[in-house]
N, C-alpha and C. Protein backbone atom coordinates (compact mmCIF):
# COMPACT_ATOMS: atom_id res chain seq x y z
N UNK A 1 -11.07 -9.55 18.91
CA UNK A 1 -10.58 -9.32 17.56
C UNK A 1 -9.35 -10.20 17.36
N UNK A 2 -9.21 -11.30 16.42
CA UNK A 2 -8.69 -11.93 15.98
C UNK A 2 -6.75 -10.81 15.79
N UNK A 3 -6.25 -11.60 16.26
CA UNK A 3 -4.18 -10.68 15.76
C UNK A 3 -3.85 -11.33 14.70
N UNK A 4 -3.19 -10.95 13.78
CA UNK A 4 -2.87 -10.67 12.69
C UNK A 4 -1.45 -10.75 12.95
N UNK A 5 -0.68 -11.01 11.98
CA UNK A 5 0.87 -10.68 12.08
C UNK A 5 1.03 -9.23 12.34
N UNK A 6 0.47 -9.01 11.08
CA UNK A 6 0.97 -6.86 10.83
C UNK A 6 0.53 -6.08 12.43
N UNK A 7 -0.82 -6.60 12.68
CA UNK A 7 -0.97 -6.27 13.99
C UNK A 7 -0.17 -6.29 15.37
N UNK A 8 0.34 -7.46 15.59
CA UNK A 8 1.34 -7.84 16.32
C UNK A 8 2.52 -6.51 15.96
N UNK A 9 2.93 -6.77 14.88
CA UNK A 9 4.00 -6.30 14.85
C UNK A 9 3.89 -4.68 14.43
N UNK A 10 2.99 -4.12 14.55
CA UNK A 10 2.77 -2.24 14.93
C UNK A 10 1.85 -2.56 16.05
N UNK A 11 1.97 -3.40 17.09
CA UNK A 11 1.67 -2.76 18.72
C UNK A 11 2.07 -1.72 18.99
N UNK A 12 3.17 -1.19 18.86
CA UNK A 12 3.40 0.06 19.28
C UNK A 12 2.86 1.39 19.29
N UNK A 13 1.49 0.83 17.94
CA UNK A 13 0.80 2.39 17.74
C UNK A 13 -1.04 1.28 18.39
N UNK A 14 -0.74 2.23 19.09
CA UNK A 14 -2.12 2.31 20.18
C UNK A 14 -3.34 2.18 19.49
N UNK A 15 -3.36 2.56 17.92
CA UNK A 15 -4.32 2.89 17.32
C UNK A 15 -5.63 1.84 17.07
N UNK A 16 -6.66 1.37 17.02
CA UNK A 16 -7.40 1.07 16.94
C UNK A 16 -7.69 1.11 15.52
N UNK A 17 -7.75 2.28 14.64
CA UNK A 17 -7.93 2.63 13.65
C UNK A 17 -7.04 2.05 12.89
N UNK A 18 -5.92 2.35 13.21
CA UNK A 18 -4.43 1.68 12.53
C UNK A 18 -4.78 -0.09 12.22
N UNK A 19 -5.02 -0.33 13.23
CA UNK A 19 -5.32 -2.02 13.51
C UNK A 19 -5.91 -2.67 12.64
N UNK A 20 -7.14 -1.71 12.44
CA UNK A 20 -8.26 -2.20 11.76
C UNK A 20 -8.13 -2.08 10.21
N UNK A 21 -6.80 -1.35 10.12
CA UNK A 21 -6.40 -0.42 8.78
C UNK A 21 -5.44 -1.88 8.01
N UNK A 22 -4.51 -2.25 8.99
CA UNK A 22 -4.22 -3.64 8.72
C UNK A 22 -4.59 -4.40 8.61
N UNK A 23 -6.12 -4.97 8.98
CA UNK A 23 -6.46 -5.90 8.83
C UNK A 23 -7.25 -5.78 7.20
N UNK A 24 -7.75 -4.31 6.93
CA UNK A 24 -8.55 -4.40 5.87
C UNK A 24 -7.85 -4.62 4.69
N UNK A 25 -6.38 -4.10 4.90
CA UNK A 25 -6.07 -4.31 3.45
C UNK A 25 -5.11 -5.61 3.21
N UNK A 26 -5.14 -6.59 4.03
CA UNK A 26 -4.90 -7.78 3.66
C UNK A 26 -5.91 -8.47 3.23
N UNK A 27 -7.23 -8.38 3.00
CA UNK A 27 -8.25 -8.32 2.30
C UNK A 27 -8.31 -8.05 0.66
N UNK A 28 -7.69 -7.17 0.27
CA UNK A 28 -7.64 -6.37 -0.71
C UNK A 28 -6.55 -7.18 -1.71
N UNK A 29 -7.45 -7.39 -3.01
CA UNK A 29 -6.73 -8.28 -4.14
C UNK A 29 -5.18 -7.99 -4.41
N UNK A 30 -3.75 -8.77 -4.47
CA UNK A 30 -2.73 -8.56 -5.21
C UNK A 30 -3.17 -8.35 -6.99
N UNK A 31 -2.49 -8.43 -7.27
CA UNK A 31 -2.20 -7.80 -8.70
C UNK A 31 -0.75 -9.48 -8.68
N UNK A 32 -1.20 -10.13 -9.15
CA UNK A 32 0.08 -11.23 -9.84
C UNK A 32 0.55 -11.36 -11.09
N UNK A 33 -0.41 -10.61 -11.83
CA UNK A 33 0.04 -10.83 -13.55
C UNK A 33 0.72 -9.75 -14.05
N UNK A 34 2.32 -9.52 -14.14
CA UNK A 34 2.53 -8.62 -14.87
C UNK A 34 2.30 -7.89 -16.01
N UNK A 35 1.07 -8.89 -17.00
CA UNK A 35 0.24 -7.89 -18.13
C UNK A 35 -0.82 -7.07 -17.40
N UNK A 36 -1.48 -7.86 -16.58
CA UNK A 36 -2.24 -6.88 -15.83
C UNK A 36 -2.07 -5.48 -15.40
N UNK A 37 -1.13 -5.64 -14.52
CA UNK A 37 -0.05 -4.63 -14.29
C UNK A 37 0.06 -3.64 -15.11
N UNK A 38 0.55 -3.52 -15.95
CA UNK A 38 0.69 -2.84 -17.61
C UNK A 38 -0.41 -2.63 -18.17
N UNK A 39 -1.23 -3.13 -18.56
CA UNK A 39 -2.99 -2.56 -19.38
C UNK A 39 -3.34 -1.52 -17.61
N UNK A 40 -3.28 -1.79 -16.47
CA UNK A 40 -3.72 -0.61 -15.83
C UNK A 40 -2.86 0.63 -15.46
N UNK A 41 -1.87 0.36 -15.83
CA UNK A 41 -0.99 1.41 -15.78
C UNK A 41 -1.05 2.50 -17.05
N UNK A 42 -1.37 1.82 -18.05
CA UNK A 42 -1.72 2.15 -19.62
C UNK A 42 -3.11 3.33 -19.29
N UNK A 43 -4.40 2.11 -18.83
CA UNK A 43 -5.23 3.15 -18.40
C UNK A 43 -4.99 4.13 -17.61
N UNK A 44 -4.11 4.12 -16.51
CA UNK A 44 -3.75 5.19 -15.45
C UNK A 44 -3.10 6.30 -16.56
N UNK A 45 -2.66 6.15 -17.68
CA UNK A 45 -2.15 7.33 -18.37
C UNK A 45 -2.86 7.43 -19.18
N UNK A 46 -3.98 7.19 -19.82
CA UNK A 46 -5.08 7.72 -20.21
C UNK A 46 -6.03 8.46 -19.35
N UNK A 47 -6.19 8.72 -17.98
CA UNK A 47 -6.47 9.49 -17.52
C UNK A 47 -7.75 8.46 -16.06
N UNK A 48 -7.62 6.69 -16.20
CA UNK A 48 -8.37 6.28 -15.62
C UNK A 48 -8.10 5.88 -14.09
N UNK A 49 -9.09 6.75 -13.74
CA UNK A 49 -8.94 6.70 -12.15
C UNK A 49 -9.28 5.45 -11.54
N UNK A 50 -10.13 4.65 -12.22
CA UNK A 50 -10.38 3.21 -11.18
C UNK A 50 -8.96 2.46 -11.36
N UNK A 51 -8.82 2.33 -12.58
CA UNK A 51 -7.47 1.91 -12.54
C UNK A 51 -6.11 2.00 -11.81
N UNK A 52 -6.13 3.56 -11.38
CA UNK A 52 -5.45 4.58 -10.24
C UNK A 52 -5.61 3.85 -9.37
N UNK A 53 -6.88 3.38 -8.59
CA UNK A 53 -7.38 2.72 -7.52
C UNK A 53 -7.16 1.63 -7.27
N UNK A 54 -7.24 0.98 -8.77
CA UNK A 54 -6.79 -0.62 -8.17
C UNK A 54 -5.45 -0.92 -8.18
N UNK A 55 -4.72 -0.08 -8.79
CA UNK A 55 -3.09 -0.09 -8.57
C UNK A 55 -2.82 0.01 -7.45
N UNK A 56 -3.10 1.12 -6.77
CA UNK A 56 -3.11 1.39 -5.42
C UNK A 56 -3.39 0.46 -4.13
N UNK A 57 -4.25 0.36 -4.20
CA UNK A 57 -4.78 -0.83 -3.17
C UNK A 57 -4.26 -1.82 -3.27
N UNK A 58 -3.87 -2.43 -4.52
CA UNK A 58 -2.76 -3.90 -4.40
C UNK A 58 -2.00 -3.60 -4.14
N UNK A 59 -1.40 -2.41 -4.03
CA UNK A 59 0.40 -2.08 -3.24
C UNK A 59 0.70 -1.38 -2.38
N UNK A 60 -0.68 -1.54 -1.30
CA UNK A 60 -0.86 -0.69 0.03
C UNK A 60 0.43 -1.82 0.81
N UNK A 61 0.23 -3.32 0.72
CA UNK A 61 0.95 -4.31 1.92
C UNK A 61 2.41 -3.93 1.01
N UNK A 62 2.70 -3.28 0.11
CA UNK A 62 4.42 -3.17 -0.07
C UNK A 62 4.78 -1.60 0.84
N UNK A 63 3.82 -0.94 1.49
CA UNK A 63 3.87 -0.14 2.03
C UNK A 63 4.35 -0.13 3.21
N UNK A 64 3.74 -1.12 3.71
CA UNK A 64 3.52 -1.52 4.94
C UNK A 64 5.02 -2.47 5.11
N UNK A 65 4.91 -3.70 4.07
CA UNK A 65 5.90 -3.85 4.59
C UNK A 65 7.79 -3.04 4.33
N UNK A 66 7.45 -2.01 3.27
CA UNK A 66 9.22 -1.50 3.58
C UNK A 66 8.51 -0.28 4.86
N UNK A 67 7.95 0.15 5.81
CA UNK A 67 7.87 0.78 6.52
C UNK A 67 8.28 -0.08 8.07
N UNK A 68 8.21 -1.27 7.69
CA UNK A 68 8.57 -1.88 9.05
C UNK A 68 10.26 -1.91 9.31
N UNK A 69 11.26 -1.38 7.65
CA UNK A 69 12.31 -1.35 8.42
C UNK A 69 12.53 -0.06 9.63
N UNK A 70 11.86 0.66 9.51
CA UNK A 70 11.95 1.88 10.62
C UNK A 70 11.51 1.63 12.02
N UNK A 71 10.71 0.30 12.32
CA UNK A 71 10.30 -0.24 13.92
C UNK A 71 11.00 -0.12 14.69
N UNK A 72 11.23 0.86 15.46
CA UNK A 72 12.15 1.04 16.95
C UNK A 72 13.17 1.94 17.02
N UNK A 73 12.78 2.80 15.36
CA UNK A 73 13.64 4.03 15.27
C UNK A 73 13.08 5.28 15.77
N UNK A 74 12.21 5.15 16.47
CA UNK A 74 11.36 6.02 17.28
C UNK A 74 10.05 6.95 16.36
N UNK A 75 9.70 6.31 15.22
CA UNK A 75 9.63 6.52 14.40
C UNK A 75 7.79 6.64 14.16
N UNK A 76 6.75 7.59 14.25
CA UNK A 76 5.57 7.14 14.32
C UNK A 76 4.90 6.02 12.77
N UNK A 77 4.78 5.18 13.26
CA UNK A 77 4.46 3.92 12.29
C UNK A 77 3.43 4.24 11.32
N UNK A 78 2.11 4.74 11.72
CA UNK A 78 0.97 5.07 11.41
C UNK A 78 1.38 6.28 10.69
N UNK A 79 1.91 6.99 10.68
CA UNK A 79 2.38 8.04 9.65
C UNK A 79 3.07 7.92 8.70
N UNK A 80 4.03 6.95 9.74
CA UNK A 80 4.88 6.78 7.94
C UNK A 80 4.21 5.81 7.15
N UNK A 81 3.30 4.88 7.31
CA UNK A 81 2.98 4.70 6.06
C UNK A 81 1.39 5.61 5.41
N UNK A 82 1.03 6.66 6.17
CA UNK A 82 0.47 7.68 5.54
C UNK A 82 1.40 8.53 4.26
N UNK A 83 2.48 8.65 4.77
CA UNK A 83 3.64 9.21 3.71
C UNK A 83 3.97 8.28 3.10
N UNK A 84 3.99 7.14 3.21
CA UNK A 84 4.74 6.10 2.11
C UNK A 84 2.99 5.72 1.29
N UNK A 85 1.93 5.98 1.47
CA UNK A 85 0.74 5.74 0.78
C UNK A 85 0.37 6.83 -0.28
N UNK A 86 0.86 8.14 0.48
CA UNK A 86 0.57 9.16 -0.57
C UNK A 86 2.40 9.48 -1.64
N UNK A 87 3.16 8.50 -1.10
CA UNK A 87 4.41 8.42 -2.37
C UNK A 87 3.61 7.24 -3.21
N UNK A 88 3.00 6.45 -3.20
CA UNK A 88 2.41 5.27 -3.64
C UNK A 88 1.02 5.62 -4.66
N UNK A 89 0.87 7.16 -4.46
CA UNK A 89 -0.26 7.63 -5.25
C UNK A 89 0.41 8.21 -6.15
N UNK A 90 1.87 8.89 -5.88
CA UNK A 90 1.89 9.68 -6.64
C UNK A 90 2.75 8.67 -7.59
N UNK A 91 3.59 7.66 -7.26
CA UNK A 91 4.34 6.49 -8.17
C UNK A 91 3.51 6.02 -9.15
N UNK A 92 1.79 5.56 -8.44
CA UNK A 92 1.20 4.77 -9.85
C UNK A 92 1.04 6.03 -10.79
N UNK A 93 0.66 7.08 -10.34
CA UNK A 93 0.32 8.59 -11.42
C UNK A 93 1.58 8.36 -12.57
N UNK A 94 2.86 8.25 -12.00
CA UNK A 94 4.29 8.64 -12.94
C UNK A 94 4.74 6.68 -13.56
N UNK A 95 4.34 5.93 -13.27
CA UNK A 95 4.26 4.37 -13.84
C UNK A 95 3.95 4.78 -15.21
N UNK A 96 5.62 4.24 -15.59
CA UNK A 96 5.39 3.77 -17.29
C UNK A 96 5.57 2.25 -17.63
N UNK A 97 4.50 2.22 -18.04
CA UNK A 97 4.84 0.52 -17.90
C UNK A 97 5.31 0.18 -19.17
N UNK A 98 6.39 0.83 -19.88
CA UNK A 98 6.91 0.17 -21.20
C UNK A 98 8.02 -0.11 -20.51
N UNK A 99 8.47 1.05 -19.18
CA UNK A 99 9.94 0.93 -18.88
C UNK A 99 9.86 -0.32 -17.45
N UNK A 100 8.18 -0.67 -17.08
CA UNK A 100 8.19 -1.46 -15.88
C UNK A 100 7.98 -1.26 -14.65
């Protein structure tokens, strides 16, 4: 299996699953257009869940990376960004995109 940066740098979690968890979502489309951004956030408050989804998934790697300031704080890696993924569900839910 090919290493990865993100990989390299959460060796520390043994996980296999984890690994593979990194590799998939550098896969997974950014979001670069800030109108974009805004018409799905728009739908996310009309009540649209794919939209929910694709917000989400483009801002799994901002997850990942503010979770790496905690590396070597004894800190389980693989969890915290389970908790920083489900703050990331509940952020696109409360996204107003008039205010940004």
């Amino acid at each position: 299996m090919a290493e990865t940066r993100s990989s390299r740098f959460f060796r520390s979690s043994p996980s296999s699953a984890f690994d593979q968890y990194l590799q998939d979502i550098q896969k997974l489309p950014l979001i670069s257009d800030p109108e974009e951004e805004r018409r799905l956030a728009r739908r996310v408050q009309k009540g649209d869940e794919v939209a929910a989804e694709r917000l989400v998934t483009a801002n799994l790697r901002f997850v990942i990376s503010y979770v790496k300031k905690y590396q070597g704080h004894g800190l389980d890696l693989a969890e915290l960004v389970a908790i920083g993924n489900e703050g990331l569900l509940k952020a696109v839910k409360k996204f107003d995109p008039d205010q940004g």
